[in-house]
Every structure is written in C-alpha cells, then in structure tokens.
N, C-alpha and C. Protein backbone atom coordinates (compact mmCIF):
# COMPACT_ATOMS: atom_id res chain seq x y z
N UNK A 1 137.24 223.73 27.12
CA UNK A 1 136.73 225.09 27.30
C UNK A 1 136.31 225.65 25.95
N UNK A 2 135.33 226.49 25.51
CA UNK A 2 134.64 226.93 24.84
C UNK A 2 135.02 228.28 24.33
N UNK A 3 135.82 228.83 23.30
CA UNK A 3 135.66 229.80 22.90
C UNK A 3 135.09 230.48 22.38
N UNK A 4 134.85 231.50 22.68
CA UNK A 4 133.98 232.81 21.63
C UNK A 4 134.28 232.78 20.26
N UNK A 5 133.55 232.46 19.40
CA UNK A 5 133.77 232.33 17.66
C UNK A 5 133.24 233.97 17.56
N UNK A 6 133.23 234.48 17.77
CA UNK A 6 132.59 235.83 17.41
C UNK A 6 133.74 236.85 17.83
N UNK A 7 133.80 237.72 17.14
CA UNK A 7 134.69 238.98 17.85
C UNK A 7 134.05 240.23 17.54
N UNK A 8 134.11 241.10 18.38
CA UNK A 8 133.65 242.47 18.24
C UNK A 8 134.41 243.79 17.68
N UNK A 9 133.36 243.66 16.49
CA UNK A 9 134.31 245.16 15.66
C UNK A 9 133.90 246.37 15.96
N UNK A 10 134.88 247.24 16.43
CA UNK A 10 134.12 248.07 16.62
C UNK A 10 134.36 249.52 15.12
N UNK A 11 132.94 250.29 14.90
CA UNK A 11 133.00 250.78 13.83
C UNK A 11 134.17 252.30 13.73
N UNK A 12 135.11 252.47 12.58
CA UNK A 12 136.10 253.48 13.01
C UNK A 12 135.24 254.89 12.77
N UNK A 13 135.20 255.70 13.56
CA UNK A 13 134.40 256.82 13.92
C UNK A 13 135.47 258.12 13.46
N UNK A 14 134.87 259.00 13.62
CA UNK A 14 135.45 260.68 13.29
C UNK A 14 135.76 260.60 15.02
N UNK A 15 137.04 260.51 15.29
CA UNK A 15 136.89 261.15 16.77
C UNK A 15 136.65 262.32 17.32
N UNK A 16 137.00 263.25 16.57
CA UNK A 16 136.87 265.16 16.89
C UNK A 16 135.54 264.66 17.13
N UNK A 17 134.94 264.43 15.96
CA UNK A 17 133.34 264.43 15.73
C UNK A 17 132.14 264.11 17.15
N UNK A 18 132.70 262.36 17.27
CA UNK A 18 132.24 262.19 18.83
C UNK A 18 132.67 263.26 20.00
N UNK A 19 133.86 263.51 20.26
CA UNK A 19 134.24 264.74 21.16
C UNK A 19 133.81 265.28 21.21
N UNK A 20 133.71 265.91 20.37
CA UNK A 20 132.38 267.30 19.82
C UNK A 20 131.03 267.31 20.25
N UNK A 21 130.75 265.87 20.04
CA UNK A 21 128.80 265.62 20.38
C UNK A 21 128.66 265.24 21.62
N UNK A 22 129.99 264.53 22.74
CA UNK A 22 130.09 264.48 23.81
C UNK A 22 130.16 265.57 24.36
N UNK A 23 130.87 266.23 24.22
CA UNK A 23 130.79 268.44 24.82
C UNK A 23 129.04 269.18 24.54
N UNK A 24 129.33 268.78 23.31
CA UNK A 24 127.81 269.80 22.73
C UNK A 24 126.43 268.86 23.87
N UNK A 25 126.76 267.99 23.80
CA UNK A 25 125.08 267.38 24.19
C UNK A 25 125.40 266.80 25.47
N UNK A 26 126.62 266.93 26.11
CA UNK A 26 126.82 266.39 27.75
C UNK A 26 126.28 264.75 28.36
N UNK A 27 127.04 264.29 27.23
CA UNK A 27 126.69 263.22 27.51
C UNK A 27 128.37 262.08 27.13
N UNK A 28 128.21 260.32 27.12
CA UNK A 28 129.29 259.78 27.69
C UNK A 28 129.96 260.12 26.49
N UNK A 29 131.01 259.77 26.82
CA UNK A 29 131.69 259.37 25.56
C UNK A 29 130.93 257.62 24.43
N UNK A 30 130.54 257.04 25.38
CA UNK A 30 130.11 255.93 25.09
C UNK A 30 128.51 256.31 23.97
N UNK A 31 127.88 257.04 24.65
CA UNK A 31 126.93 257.32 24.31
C UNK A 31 126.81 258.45 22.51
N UNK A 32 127.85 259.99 23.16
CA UNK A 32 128.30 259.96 21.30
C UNK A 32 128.46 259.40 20.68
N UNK A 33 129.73 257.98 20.89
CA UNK A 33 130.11 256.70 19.74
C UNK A 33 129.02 256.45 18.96
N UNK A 34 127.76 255.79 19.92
CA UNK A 34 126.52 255.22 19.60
C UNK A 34 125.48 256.19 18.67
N UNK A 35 125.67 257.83 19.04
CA UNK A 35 125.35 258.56 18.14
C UNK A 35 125.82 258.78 16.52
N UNK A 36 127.02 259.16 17.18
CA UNK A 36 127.89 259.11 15.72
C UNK A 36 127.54 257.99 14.62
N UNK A 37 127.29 257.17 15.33
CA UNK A 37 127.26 255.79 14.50
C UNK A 37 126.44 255.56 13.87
N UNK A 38 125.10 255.72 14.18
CA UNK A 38 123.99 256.20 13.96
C UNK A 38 123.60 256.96 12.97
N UNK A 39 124.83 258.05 12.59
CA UNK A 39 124.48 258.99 11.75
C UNK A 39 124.47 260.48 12.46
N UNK A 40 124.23 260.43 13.31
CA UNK A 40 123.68 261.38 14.57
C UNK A 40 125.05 262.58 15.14
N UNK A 41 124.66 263.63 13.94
CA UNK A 41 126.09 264.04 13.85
C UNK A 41 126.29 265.76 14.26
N UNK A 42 125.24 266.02 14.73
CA UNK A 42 124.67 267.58 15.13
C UNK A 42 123.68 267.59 16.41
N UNK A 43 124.03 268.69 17.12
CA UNK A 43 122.68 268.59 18.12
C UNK A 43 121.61 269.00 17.55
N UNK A 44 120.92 269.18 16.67
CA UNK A 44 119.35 269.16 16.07
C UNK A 44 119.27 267.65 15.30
N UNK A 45 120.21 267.18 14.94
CA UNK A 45 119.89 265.52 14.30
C UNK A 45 119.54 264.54 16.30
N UNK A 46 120.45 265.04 16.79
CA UNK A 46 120.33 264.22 18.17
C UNK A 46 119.34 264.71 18.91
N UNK A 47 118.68 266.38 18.93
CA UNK A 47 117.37 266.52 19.02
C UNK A 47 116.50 266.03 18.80
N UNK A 48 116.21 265.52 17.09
CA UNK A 48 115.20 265.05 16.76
C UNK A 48 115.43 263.65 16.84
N UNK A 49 116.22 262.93 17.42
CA UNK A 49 116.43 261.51 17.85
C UNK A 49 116.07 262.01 18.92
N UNK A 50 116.20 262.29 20.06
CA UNK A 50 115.80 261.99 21.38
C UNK A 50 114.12 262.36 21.61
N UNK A 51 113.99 263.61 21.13
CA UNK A 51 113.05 264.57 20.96
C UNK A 51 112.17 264.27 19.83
N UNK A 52 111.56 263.61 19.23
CA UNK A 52 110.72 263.06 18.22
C UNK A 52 109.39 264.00 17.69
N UNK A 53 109.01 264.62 17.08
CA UNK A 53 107.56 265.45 16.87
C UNK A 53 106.90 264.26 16.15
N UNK A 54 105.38 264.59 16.14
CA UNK A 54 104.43 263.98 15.37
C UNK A 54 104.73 263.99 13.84
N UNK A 55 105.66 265.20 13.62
CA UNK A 55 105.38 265.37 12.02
C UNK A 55 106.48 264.32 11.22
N UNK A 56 107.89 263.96 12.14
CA UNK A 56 108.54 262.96 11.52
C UNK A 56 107.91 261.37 11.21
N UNK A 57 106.90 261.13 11.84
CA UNK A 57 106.44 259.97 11.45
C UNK A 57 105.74 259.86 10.52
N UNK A 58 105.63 258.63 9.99
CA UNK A 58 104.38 258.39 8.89
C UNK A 58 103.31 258.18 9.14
N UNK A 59 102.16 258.53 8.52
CA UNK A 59 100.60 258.20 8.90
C UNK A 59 100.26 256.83 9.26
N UNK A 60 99.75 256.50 10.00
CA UNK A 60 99.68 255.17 10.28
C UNK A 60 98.77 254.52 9.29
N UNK A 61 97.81 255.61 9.15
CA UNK A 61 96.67 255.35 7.92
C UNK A 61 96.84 254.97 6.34
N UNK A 62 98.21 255.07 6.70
CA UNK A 62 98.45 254.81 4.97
C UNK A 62 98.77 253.28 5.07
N UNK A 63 98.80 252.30 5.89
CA UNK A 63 98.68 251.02 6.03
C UNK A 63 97.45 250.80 5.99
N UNK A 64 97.54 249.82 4.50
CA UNK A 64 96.41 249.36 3.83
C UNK A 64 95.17 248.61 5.26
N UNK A 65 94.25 248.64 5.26
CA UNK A 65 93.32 248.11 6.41
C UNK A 65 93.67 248.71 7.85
N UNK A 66 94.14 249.47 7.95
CA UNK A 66 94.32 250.29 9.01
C UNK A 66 92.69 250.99 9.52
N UNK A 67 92.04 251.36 8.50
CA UNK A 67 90.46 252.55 9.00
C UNK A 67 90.01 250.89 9.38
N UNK A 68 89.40 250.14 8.83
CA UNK A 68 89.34 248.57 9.19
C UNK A 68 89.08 248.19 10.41
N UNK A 69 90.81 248.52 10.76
CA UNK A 69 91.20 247.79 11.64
C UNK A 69 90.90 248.69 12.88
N UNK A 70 90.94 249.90 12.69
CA UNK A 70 90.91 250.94 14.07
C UNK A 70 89.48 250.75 14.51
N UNK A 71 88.71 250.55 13.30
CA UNK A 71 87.35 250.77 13.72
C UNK A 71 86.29 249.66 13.96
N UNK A 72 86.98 248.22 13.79
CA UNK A 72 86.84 246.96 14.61
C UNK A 72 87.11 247.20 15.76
N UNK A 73 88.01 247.88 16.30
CA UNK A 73 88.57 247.96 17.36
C UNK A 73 87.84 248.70 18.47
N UNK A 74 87.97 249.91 17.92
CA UNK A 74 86.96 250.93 18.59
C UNK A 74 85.44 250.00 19.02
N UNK A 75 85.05 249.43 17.97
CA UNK A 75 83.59 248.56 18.14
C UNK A 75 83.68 247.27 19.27
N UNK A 76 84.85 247.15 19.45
CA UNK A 76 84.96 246.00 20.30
C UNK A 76 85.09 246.80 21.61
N UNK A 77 85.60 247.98 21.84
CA UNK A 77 86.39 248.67 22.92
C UNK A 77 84.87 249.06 23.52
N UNK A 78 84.07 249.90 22.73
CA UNK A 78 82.61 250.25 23.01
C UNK A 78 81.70 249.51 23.47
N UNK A 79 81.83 248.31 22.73
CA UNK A 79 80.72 247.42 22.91
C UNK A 79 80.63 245.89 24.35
N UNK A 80 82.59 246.67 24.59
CA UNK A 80 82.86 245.60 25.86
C UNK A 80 82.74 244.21 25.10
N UNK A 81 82.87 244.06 24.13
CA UNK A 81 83.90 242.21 23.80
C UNK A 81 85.21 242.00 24.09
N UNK A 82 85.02 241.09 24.39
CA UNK A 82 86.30 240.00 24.50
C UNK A 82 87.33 240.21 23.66
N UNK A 83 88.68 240.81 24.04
CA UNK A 83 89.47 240.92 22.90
C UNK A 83 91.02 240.45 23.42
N UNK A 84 91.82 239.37 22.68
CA UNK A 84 92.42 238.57 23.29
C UNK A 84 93.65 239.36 22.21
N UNK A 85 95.28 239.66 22.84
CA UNK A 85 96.16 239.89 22.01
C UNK A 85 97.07 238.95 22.24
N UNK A 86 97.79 238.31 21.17
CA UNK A 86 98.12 236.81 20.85
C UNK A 86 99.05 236.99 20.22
N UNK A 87 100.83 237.00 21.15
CA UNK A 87 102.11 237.15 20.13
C UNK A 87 102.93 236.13 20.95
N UNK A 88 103.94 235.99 20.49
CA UNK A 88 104.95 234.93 20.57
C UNK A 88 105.38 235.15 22.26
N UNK A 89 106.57 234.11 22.23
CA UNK A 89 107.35 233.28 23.17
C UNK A 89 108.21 234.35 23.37
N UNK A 90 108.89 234.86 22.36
CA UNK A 90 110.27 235.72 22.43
C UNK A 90 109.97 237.17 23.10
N UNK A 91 111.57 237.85 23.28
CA UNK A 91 111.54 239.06 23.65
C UNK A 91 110.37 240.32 23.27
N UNK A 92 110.57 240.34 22.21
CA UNK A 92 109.93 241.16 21.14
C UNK A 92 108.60 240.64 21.49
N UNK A 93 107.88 239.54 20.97
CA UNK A 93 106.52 239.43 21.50
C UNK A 93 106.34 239.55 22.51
N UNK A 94 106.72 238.93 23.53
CA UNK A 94 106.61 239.13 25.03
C UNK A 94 105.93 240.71 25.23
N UNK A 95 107.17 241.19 25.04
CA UNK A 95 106.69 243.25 25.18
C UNK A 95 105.55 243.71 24.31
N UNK A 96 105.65 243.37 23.38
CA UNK A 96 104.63 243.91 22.37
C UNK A 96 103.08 243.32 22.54
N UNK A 97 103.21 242.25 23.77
CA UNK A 97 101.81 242.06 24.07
C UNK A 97 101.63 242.46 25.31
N UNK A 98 102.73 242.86 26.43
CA UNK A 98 102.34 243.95 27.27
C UNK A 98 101.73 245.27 27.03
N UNK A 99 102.76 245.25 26.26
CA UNK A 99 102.57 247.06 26.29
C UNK A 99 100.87 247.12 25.09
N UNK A 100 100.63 246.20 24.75
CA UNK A 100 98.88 246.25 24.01
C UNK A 100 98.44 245.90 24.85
N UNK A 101 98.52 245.01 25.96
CA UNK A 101 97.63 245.14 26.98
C UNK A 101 97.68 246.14 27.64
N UNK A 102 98.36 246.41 28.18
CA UNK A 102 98.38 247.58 29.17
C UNK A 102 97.53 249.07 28.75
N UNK A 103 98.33 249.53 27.19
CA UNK A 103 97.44 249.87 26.67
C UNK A 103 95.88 250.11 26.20
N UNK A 104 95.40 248.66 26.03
CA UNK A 104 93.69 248.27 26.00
C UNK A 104 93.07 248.42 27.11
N UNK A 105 93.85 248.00 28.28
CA UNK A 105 93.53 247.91 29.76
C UNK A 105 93.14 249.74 30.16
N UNK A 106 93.87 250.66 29.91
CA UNK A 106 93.88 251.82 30.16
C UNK A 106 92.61 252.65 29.01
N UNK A 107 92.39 251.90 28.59
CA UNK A 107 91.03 252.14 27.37
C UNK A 107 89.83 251.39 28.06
N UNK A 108 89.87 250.72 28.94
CA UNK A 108 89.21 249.78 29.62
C UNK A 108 88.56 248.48 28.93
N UNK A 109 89.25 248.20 27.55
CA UNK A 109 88.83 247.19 26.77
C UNK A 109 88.80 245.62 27.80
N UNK A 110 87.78 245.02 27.98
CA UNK A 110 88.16 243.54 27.88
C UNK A 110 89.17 242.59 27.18
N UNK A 111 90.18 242.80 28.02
CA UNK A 111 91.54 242.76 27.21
C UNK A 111 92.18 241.25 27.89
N UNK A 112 92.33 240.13 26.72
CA UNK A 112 93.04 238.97 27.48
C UNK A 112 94.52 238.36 26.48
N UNK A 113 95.18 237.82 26.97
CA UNK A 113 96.03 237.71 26.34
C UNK A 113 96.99 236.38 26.09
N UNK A 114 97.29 235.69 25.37
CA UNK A 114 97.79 234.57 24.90
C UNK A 114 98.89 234.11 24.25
N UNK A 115 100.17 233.93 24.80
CA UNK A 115 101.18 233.47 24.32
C UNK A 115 101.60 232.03 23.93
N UNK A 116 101.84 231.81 23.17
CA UNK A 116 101.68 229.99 23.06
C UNK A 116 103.14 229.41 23.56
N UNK A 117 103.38 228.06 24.08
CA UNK A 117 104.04 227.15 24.73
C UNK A 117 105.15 226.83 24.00
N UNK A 118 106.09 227.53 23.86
CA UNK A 118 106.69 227.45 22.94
C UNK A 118 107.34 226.38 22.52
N UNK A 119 107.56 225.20 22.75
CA UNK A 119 108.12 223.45 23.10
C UNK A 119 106.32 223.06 22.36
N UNK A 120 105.13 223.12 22.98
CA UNK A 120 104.33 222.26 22.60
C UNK A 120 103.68 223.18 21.53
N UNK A 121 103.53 224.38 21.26
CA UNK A 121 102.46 225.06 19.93
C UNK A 121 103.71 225.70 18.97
N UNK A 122 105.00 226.19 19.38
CA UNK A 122 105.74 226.83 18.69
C UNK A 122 105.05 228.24 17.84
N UNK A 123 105.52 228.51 17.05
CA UNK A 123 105.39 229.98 16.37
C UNK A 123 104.12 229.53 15.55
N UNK A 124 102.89 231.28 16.12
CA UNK A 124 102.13 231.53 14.99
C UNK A 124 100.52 230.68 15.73
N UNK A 125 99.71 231.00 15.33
CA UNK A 125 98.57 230.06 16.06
C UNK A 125 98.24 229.23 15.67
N UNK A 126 97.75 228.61 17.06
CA UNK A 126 97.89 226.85 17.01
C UNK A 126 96.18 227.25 17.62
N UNK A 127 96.52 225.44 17.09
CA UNK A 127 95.00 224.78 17.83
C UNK A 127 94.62 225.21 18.80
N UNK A 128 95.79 224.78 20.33
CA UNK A 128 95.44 225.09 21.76
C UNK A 128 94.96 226.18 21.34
N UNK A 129 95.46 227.46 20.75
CA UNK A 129 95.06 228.74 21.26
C UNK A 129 93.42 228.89 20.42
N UNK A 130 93.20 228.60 19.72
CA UNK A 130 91.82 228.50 18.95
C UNK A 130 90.83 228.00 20.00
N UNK A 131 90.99 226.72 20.31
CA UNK A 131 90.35 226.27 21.25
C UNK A 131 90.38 226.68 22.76
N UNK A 132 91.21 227.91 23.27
CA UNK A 132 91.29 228.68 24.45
C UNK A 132 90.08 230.06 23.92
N UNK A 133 90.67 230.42 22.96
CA UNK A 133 89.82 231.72 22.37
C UNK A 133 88.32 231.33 22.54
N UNK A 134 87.57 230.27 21.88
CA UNK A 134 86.51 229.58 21.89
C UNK A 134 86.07 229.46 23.60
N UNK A 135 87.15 228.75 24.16
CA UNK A 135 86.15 228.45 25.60
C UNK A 135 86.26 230.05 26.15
N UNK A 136 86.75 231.14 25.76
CA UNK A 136 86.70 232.14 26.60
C UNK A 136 86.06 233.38 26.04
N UNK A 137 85.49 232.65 25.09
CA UNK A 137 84.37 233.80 24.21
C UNK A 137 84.81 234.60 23.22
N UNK A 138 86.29 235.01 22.59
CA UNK A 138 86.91 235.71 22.61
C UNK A 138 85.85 236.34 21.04
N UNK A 139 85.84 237.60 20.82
CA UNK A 139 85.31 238.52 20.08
C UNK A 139 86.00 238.52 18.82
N UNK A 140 86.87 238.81 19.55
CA UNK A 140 88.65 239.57 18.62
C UNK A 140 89.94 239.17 18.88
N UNK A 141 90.84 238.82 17.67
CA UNK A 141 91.99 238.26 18.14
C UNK A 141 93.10 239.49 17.20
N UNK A 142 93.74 239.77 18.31
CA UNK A 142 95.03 240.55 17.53
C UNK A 142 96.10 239.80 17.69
N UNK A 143 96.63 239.84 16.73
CA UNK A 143 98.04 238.97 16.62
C UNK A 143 99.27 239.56 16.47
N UNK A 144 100.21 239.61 16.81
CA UNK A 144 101.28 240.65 17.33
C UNK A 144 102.52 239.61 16.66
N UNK A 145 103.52 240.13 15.98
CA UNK A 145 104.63 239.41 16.05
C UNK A 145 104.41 238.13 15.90
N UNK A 146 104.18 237.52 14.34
CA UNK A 146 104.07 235.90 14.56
C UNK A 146 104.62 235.72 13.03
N UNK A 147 105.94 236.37 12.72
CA UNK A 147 107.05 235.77 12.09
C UNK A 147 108.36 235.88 12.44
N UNK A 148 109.21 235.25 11.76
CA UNK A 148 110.99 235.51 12.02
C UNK A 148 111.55 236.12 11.19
C-alpha cells in the first residue's frame, strides 16, 4: 500500500481576525481562512478582491509589442483571416485556448484552434502543427502558454 509522502500544513492564522471577516463579510469560516491568508484582512481589502475596478490593474499597453500585437489582430478580425490559437495539453492551456476562442468567436473572428498530442508533438510547436496551419490557410498564429 502506498503512502502519502506529502502532508498538509496548514498556515497559523489570527483567529479573532478570521472570526471577524467571517461575521463582517458572511461568509464560511473556510472561506475567511483563505482570505486571511491571502492577506485579505478588512472588508474594503476583500472588496477590492472580489470587486476588482479597472484602475487596480496595469495597462496592458505597457507590454512591449502589445499596439503590434492588438493591431495585427484587429487586421485579421476585419479582414476575416484565418486565425488559429495554439496552447498546450495541460489545464492551464486547455482554458486559455477556450476562453480565446470563445472570445474571437464572439468578435466573429475566423477563429481555429490547435492543441498538440501530447505523447507524439509534446510542448511548444511542432511540425504537425506547422503543417496543419499550412493545409488550413492559417493567417495568424497565437500561441498561448507554451512554457513550464
């Protein structure tokens, strides 16, 4: 039989503290822990965690090739090309090439999409997928998630 080599620590917390954010914000006890832990130690810090504004984020534009890249994009979206989004095997890719399709799809882009075999191409693009892009015209390739 196989034991668990791993054990679960769990982190020692302010308990008043969780109590407190469990009363104030009506929620589990399980769920304060996860706050607390977090950092998440007031209902305006757990506001602006749940509740997010535009102004806490960063410009997206300040990623170098970003105007570039939006406006390849836009040109492909307009012009109706072929635009194929191309991320991994795993969890994380998996979603992250839904949710860009789904996305492109609702833009009405010609939107196709390509995950590689993970046993025969493994991580990152391969041949097969070059030579799929090619027989299917593809315009544009976005690539999503293709490190560890």
């Amino acid at each position: 039989m196989q034991t668990n080599k791993f054990l679960w620590k769990e982190t020692e917390l302010d308990h008043n503290l969780c109590l407190a954010m469990e009363k104030d914000l009506k929620v589990s006890s399980v769920i304060s822990k996860i706050l607390v832990a977090r950092g998440i130690n007031d209902f305006d810090s757990a506001q602006d965690y749940f509740r997010p504004n535009k102004k806490q984020f960063h410009d997206g534009f300040l990623m170098k090739g970003m105007k570039e890249s939006v406006t390849r994009l836009n040109e492909a979206i307009n012009t109706q090309q072929n635009i194929l989004i191309y991320g991994d095997y795993d969890v994380d890719g998996t979603c992250s090439v839904a949710m860009m399709v789904r996305f492109l799809k609702s833009l009405k882009a010609n939107v196709f999409y390509y995950q590689p075999h993970r046993e025969k191409e493994g991580y990152g693009i391969s041949l097969n997928s070059v030579e799929w892009a090619t027989k299917n015209k593809i315009n544009l390739i976005i690539a999503l998630r293709l490190w560890n």
